[in-house]
Protein backbone atom coordinates (compact mmCIF):
# COMPACT_ATOMS: atom_id res chain seq x y z
CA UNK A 1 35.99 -20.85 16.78
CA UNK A 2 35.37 -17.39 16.19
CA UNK A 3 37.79 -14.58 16.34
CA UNK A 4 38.09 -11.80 18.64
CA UNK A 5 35.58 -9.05 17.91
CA UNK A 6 36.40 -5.63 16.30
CA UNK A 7 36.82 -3.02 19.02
CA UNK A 8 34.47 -0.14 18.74
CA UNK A 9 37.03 2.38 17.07
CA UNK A 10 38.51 0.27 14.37
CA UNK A 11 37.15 0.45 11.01
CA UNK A 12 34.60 -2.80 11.55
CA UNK A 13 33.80 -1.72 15.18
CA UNK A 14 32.69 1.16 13.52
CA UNK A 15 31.01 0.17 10.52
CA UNK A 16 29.24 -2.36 12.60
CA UNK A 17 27.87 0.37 14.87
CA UNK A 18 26.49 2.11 12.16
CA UNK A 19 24.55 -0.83 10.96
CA UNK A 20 23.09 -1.80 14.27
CA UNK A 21 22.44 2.28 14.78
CA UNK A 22 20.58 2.21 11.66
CA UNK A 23 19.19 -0.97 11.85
CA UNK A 24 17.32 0.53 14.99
CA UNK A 25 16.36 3.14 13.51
CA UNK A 26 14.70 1.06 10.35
CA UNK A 27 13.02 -0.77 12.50
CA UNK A 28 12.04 2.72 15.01
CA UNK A 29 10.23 4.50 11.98
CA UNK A 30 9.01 1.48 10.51
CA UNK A 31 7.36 0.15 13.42
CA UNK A 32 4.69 2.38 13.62
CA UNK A 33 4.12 2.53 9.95
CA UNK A 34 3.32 -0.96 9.62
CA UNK A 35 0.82 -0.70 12.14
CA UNK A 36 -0.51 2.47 10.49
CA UNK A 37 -0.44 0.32 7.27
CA UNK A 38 -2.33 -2.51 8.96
CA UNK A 39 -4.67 -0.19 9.94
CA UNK A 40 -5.57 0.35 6.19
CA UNK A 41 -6.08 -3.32 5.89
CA UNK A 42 -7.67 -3.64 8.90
CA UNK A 43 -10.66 -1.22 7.24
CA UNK A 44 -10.31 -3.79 4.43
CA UNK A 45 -10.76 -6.94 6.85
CA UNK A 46 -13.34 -5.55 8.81
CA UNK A 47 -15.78 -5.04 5.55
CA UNK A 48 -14.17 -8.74 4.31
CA UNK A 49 -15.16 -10.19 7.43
CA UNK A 50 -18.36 -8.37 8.40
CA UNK A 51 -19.46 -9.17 4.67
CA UNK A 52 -18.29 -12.14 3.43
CA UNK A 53 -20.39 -13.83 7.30
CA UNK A 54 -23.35 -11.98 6.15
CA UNK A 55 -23.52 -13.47 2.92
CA UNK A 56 -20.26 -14.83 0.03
CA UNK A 57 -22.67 -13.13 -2.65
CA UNK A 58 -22.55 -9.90 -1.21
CA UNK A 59 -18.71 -10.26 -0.65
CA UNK A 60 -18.09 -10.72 -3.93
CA UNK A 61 -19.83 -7.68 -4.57
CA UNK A 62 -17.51 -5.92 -2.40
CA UNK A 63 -14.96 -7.10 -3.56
CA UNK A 64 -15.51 -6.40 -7.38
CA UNK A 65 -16.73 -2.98 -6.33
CA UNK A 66 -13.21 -2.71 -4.28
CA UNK A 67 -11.18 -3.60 -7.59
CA UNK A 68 -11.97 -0.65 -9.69
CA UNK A 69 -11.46 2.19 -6.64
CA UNK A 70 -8.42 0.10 -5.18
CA UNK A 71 -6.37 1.33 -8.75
CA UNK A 72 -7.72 4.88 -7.56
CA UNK A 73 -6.57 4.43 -3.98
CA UNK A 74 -3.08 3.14 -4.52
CA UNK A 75 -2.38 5.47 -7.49
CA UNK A 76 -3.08 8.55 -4.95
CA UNK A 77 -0.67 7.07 -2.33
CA UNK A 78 1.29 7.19 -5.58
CA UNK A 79 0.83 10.69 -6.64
CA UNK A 80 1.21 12.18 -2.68
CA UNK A 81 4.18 10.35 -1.82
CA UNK A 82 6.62 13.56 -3.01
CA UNK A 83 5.32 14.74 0.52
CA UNK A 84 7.40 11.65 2.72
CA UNK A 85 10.26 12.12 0.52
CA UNK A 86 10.60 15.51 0.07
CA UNK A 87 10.20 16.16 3.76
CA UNK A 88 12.49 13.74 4.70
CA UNK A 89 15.15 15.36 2.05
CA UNK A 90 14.51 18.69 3.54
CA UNK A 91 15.27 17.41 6.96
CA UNK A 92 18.26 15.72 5.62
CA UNK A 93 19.64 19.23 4.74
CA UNK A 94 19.28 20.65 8.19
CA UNK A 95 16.19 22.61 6.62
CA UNK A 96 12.96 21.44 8.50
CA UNK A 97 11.51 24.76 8.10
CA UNK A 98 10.30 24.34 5.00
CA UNK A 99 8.72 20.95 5.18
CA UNK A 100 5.40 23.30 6.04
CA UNK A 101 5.48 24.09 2.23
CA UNK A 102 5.64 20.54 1.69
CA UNK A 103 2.69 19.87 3.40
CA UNK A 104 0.77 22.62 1.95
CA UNK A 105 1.27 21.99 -1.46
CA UNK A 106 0.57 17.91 -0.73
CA UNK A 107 -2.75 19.24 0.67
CA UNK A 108 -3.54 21.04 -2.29
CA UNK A 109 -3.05 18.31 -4.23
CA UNK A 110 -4.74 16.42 -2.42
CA UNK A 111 -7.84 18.21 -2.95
CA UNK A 112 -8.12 17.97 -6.24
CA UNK A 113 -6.93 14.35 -6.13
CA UNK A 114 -9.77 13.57 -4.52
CA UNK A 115 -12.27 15.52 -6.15
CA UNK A 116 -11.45 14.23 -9.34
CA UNK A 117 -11.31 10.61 -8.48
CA UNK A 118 -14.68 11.16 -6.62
CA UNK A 119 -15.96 12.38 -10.28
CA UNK A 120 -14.09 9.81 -12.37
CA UNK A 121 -15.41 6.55 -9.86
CA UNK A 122 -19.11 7.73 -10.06
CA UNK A 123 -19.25 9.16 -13.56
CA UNK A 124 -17.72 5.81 -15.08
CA UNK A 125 -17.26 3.31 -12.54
CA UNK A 126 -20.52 1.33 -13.08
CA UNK A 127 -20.16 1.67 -16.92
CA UNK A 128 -16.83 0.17 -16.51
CA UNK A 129 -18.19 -2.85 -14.46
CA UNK A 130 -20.53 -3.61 -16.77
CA UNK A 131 -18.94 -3.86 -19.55
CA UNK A 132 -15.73 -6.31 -18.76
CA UNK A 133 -17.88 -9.47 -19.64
CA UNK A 134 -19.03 -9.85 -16.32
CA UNK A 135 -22.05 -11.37 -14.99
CA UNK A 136 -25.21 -9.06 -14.65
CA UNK A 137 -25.76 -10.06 -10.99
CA UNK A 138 -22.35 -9.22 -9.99
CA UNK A 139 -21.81 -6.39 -12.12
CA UNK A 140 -24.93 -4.80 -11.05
CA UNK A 141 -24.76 -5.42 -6.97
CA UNK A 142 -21.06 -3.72 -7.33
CA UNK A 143 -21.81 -0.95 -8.93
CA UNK A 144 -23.78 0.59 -5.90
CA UNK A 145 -20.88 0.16 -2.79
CA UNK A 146 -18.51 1.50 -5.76
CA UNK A 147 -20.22 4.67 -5.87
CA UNK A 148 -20.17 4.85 -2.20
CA UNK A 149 -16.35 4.01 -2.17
CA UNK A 150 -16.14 6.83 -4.31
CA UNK A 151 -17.32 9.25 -2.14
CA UNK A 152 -14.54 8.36 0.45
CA UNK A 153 -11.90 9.55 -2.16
CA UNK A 154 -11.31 13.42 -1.07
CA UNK A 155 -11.39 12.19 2.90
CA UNK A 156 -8.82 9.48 2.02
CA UNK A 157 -6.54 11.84 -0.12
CA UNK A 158 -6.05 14.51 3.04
CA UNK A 159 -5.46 11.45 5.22
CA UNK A 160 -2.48 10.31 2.79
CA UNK A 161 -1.30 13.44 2.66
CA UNK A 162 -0.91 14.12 6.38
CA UNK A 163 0.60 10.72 7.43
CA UNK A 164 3.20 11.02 5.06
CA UNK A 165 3.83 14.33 6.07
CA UNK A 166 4.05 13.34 9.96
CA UNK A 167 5.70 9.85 8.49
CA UNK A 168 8.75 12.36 6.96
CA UNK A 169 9.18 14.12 9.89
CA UNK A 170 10.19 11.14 11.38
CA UNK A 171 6.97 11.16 13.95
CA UNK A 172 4.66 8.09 12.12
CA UNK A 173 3.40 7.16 15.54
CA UNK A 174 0.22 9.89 15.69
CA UNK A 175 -0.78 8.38 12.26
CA UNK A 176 -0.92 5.00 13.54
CA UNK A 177 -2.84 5.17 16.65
CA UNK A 178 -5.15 7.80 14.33
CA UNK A 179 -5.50 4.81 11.91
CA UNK A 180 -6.32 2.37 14.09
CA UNK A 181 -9.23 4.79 16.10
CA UNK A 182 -10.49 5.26 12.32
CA UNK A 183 -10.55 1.17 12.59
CA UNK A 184 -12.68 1.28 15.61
CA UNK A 185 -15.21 3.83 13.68
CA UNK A 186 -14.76 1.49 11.05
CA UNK A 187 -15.91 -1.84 12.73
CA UNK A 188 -18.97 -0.03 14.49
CA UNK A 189 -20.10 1.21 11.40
CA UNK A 190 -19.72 -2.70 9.38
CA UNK A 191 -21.24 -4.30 12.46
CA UNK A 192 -24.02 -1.33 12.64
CA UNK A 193 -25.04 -1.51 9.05
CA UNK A 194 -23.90 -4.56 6.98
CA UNK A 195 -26.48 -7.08 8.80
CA UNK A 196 -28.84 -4.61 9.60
CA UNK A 197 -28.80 -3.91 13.67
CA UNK A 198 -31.23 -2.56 15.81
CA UNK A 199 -33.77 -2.86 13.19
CA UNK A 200 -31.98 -1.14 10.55
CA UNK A 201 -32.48 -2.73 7.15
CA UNK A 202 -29.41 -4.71 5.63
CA UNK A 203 -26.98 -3.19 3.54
CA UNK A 204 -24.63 -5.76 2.99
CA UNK A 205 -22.02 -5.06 1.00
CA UNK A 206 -23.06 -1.43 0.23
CA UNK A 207 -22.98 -0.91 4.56
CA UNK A 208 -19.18 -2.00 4.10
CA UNK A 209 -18.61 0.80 1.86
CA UNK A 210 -20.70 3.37 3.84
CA UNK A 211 -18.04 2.08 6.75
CA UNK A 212 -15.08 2.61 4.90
CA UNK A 213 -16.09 6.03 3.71
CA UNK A 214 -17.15 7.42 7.15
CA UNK A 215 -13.50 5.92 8.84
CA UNK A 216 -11.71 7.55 6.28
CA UNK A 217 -13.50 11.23 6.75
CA UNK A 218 -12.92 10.59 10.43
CA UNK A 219 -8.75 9.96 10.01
CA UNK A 220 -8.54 12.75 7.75
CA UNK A 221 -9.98 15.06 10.01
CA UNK A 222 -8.18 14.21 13.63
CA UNK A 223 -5.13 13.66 11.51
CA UNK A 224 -5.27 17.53 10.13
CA UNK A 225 -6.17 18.55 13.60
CA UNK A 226 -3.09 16.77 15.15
CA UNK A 227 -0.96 18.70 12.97
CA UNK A 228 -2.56 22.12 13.18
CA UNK A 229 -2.20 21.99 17.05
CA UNK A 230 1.37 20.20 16.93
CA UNK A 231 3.48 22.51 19.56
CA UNK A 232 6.18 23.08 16.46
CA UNK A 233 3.74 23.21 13.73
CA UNK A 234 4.30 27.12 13.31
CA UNK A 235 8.42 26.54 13.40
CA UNK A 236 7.84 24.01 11.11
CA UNK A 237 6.02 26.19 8.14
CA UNK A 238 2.71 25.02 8.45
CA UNK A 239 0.81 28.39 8.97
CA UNK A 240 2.95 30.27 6.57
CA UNK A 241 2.34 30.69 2.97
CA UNK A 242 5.34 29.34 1.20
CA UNK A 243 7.08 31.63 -1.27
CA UNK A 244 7.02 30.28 -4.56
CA UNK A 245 9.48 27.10 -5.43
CA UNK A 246 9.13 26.03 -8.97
CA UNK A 247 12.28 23.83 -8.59
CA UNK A 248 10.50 22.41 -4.95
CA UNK A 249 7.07 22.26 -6.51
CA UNK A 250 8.23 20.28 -9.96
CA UNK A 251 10.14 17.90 -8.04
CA UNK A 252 7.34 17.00 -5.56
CA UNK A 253 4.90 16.56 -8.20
CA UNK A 254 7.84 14.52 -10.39
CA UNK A 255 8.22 11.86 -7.26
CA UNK A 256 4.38 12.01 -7.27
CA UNK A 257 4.40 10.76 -11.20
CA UNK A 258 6.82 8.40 -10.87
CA UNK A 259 5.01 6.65 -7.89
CA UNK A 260 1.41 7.56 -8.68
CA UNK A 261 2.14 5.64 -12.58
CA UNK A 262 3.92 2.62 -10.71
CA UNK A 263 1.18 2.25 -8.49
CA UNK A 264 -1.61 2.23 -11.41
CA UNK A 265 0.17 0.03 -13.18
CA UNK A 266 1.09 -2.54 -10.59
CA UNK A 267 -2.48 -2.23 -8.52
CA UNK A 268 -4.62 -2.03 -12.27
CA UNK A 269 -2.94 -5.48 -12.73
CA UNK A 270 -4.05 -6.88 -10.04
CA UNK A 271 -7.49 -5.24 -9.79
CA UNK A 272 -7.71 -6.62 -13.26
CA UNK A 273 -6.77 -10.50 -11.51
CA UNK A 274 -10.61 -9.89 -10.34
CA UNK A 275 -11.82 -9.56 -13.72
CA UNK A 276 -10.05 -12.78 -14.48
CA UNK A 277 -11.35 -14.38 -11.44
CA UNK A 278 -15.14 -13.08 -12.56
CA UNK A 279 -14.70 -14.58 -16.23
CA UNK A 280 -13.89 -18.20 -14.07
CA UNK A 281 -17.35 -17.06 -12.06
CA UNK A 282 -18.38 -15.19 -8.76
CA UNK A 283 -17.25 -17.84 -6.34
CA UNK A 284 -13.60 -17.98 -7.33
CA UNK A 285 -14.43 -13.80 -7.22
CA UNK A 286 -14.72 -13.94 -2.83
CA UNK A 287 -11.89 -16.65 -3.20
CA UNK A 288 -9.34 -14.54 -4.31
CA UNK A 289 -10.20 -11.34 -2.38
CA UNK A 290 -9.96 -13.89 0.25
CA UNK A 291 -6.30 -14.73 -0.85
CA UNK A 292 -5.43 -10.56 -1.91
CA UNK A 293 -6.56 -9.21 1.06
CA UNK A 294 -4.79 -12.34 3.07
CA UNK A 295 -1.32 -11.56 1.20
CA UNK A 296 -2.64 -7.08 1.18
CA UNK A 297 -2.45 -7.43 4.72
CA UNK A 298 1.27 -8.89 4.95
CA UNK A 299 2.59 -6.47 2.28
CA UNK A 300 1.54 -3.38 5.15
CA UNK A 301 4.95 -4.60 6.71
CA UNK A 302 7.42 -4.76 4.19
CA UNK A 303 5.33 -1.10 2.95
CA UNK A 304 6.04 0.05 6.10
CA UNK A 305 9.39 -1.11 6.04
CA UNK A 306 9.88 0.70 2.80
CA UNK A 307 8.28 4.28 4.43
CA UNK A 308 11.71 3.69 6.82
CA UNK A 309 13.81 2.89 4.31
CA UNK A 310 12.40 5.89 2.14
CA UNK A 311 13.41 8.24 4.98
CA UNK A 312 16.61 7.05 5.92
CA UNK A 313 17.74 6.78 1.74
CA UNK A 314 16.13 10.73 1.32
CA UNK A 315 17.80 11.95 4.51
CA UNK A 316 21.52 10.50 3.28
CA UNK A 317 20.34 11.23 -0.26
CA UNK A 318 19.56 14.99 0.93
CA UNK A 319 23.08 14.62 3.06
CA UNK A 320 25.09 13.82 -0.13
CA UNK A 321 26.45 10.95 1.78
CA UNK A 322 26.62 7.66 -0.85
CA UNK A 323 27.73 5.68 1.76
CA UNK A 324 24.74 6.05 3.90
CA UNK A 325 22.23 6.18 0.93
CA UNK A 326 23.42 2.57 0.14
CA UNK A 327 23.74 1.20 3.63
CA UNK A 328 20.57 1.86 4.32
CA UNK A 329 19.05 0.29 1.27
CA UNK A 330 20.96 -2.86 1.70
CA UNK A 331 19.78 -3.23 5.47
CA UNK A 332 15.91 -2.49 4.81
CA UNK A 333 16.49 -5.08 1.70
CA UNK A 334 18.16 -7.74 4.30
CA UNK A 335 15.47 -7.30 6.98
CA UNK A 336 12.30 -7.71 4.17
CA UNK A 337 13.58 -11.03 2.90
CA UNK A 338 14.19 -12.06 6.50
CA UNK A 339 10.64 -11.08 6.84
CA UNK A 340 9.37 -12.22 4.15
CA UNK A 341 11.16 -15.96 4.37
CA UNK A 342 9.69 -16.03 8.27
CA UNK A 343 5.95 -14.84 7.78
CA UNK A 344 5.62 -17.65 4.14
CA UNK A 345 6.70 -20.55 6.86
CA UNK A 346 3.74 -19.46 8.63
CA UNK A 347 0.67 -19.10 6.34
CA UNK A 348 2.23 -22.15 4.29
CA UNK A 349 0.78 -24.38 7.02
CA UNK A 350 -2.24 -22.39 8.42
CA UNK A 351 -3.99 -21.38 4.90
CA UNK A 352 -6.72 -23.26 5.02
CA UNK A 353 -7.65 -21.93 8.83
CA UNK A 354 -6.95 -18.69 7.23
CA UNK A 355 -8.93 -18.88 4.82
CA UNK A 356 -11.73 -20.08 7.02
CA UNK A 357 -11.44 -17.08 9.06
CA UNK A 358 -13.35 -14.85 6.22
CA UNK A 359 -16.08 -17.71 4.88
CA UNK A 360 -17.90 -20.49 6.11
CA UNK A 361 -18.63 -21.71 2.41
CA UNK A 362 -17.28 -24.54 1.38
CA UNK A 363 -16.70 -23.91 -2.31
CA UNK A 364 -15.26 -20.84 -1.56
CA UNK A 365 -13.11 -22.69 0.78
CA UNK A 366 -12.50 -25.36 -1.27
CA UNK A 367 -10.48 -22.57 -4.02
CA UNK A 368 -9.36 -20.03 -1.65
CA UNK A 369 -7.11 -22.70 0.76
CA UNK A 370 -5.26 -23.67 -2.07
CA UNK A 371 -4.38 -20.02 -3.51
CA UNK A 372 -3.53 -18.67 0.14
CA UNK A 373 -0.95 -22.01 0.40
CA UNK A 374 0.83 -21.15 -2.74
CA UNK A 375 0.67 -16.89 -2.53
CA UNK A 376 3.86 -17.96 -0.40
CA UNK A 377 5.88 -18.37 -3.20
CA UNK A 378 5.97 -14.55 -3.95
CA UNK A 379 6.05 -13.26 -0.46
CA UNK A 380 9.46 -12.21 -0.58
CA UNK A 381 10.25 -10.96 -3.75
CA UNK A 382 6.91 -9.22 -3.25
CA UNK A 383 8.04 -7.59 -0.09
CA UNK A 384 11.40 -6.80 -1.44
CA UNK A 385 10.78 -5.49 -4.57
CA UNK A 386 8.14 -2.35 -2.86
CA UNK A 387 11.47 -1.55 -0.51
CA UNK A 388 13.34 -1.56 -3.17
CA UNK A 389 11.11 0.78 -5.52
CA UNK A 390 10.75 3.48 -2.72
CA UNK A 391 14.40 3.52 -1.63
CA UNK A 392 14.87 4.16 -5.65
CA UNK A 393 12.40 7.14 -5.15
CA UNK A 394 14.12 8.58 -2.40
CA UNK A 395 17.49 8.66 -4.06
CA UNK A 396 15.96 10.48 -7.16
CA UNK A 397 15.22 7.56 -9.30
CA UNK A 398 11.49 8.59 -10.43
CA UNK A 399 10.59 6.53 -13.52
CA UNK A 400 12.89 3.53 -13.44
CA UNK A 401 10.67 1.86 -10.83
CA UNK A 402 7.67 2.69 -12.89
CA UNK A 403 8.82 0.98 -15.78
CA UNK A 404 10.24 -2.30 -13.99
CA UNK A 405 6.08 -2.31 -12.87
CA UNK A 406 4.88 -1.99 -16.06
CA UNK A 407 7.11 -4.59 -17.55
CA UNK A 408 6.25 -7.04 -14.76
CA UNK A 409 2.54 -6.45 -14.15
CA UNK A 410 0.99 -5.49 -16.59
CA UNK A 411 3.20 -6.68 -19.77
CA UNK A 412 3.79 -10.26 -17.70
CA UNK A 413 1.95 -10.60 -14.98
CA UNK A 414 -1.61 -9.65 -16.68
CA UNK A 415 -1.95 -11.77 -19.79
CA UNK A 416 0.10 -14.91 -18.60
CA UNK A 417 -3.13 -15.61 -15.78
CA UNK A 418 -5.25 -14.93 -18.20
CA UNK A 419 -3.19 -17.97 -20.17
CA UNK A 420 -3.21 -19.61 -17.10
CA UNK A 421 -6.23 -19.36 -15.61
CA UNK A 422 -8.25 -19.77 -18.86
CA UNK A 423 -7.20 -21.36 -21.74
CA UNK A 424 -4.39 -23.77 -19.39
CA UNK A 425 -7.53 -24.73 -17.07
CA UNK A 426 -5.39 -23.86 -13.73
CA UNK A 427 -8.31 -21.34 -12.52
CA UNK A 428 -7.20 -19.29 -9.46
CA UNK A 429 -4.37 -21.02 -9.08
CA UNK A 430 -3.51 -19.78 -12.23
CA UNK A 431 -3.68 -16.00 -11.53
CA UNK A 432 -1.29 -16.66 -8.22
CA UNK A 433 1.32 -18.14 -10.54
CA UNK A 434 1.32 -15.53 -12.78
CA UNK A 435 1.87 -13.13 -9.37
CA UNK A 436 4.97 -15.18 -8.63
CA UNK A 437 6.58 -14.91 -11.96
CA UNK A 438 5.77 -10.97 -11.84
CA UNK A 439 6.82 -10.69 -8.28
CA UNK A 440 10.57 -12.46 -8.82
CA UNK A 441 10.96 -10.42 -12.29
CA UNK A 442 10.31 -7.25 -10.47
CA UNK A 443 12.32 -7.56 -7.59
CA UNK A 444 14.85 -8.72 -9.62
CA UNK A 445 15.23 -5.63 -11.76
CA UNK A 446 14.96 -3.39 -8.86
CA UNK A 447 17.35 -4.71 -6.94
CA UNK A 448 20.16 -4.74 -9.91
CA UNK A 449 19.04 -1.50 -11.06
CA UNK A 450 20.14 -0.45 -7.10
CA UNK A 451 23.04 -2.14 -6.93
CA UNK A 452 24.28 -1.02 -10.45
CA UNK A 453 23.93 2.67 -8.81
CA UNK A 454 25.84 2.10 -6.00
CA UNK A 455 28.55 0.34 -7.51
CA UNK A 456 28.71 3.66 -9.73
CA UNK A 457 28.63 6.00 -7.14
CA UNK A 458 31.26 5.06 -4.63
């Protein structure tokens, strides 16, 4: 039988007030950010879906052409992400006046983020494609939607930089209903030019990447204009020039470092999974974007999750409260596996009507069912381990998450599904081993590497 509970002002009462108070508030900012998350994916499905019914050829063009600029992509959510944290920070210090610098500077970086990886995509993208051993078919119909993805890059940038900024301030709603509008633009666009309608002549997998780069202009620009017209946006620093902050301006760009090198290495491993998947041949190529973008689109919640879990850690962190700082990692950690356990009981079952959902063919099919049904195994470290990176950020641990993801992704998890997948015969199932053993090393060394630091700092 259980005891009588705590009353509200003993010690437990307490405590347990503050967990379900922050618990709420977890799930209150993440909420929204998954969605805004799922919006990102949902750009990704739309082109997956549109494409891979118009033809599993031109979806494996896609998705090769995706591989290379998806390194790009991630490593600029990466390099921006000083913005969320050091917003949140200032916050945290009763000091939201100065988040306008933040945002500033993030948009200035932003700029030349994305002119550069505009530059860097077209200049050497194709090259890049063509010479990883690839087929000539499917090297040469990616290279074209690649240079369109490219051109998406300085649109996409702003649009980072913004939500994070809005995402920081505690507000992530705006960016998620602006995400999912960009969605709508996104759709019309794939169903307008991939097969070709009202006469206009098929694109195919080159009309998905016209999509994607017109959605993402859109959300960067009603995203900018949200914030300019934002009834506290003048309290709040953003028409002011900022007075110089080398201390402010070094540690935004450090956060930006850590994250941007984490996310090249962990996103370049599994970009290079396609190449993997190409040497195999272009069918098992659509079968595992089929399985990434089945498992991309369940890692928007636990990413979400972490954006809350960023905020909460950088506002203690910015406090000086220890307490709070590890509280609030060890709920968003116990609400991903939860998560993460829940969501693998239900894709276990339904893969192979999951996998149906992006391609009629059945030798696609025939690899892609199998790889969705067994991508359950890393769900949850998965989910964990990205929580547990970005609450790391947020109480100033830059580089330690970057080199847990180098260790695990690209020193692991790269060469052991090559050994898998090729020389041990195991083909795509292969590669989604080698994601499992990556995914529980990872999360592993995270999660000590957290606890070790609050264990030291009570």
């Amino acid at each position: 039988m259980a005891g009588p509970s705590a009353p509200a002002n003993s010690p437990t009462g307490g405590r347990a007030n503050v967990v379900r108070t922050e618990l709420a508030e977890l799930l209150q900012l993440s909420w929204p950010v998954v969605l805004s998350r799922l919006g990102i994916m949902g750009m990704g499905l739309s082109d997956a879906i549109v494409v891979g019914r118009y033809s599993a050829t031109e979806l494996g063009y896609h998705a090769m052409a995706w591989a290379p600029t998806s390194v790009i992509v991630t490593m600029t959510v990466g390099l921006l992400s000083g913005i969320q944290v050091m917003t949140s920070r200032a916050n945290g210090q009763g000091r939201p006046e100065i988040t306008g610098a933040v945002l500033r500077r993030g948009l200035s970086y932003s700029l030349w983020i994305g002119l550069v990886s505009t530059l860097v995509l077209i200049a050497g993208g194709p090259a890049f494609l063509h010479i990883l051993g690839l087929e000539k078919d499917l090297a040469d119909g990616a290279s074209k939607p690649l240079i369109i993805f490219a051109l998406s890059m300085p649109g996409y940038a702003f649009s980072v930089a913004a939500s994070f900024w809005l995402e920081g301030q505690g507000r992530p709603k705006p960016a998620a209903v602006m995400m999912w509008l960009a969605n709508g633009v996104n759709l019309a666009l794939d169903l307008l030019l991939v097969p070709g309608t009202f006469g206009l002549e098929p694109l195919g997998a080159v009309g998905g990447a016209w999509a994607t780069t017109g959605a993402r202009t859109f959300l960067a620009i009603v995203l900018l204009i949200y914030i300019a017209r934002m009834s506290d946006s003048r309290a709040l620093g953003v028409f002011t020039k900022p007075e110089p902050d080398l201390a402010a301006e070094t540690e935004q760009r450090r956060i930006g470092y850590g994250a941007g090198a984490s996310n090249f290495f962990e996103v370049a491993a599994f970009a290079g999974m396609n190449v993997i998947a190409g040497w195999i041949g272009g069918l098992a190529v659509a079968a595992w974007a089929i399985t990434l973008n089945v498992v991309a689109i369940i890692f928007m919640v636990p990413l979400g999750l972490s954006t809350g879990a960023a905020v909460l850690v950088g506002r203690a962190y910015g406090a000086r409260d220890t307490a709070a700082v590890n509280r609030a990692g060890a709920i968003a950690f116990g609400v991903t596996a939860v998560f993460g356990l829940l969501i693998s009981l239900i894709v276990w079952p339904g893969a192979r009507l999951i996998a149906g959902a992006y391609t009629h063919d059945p030798l696609t099919l025939a690899m892609a069912a199998p790889a969705v049904a067994l991508s359950c195994l890393f769900l949850i470290p998965d989910a964990v381990q990205v929580v547990a990176a970005q609450a790391l950020r947020a109480r100033g641990e830059v580089w330690i998450p970057t080199f847990t993801h180098l260790a695990s992704y690209a020193l692991v998890m790269a060469p052991l599904a090559w050994w898998l997948a090729i020389p041990m015969g195991m083909g795509l199932n292969g590669i989604v081993w080698a994601v499992v053993a990556a995914s529980f090393l990872s999360a592993g060394l995270l999660l000590t590497r957290f606890q070790w630091l609050s264990t030291r700092d009570r």
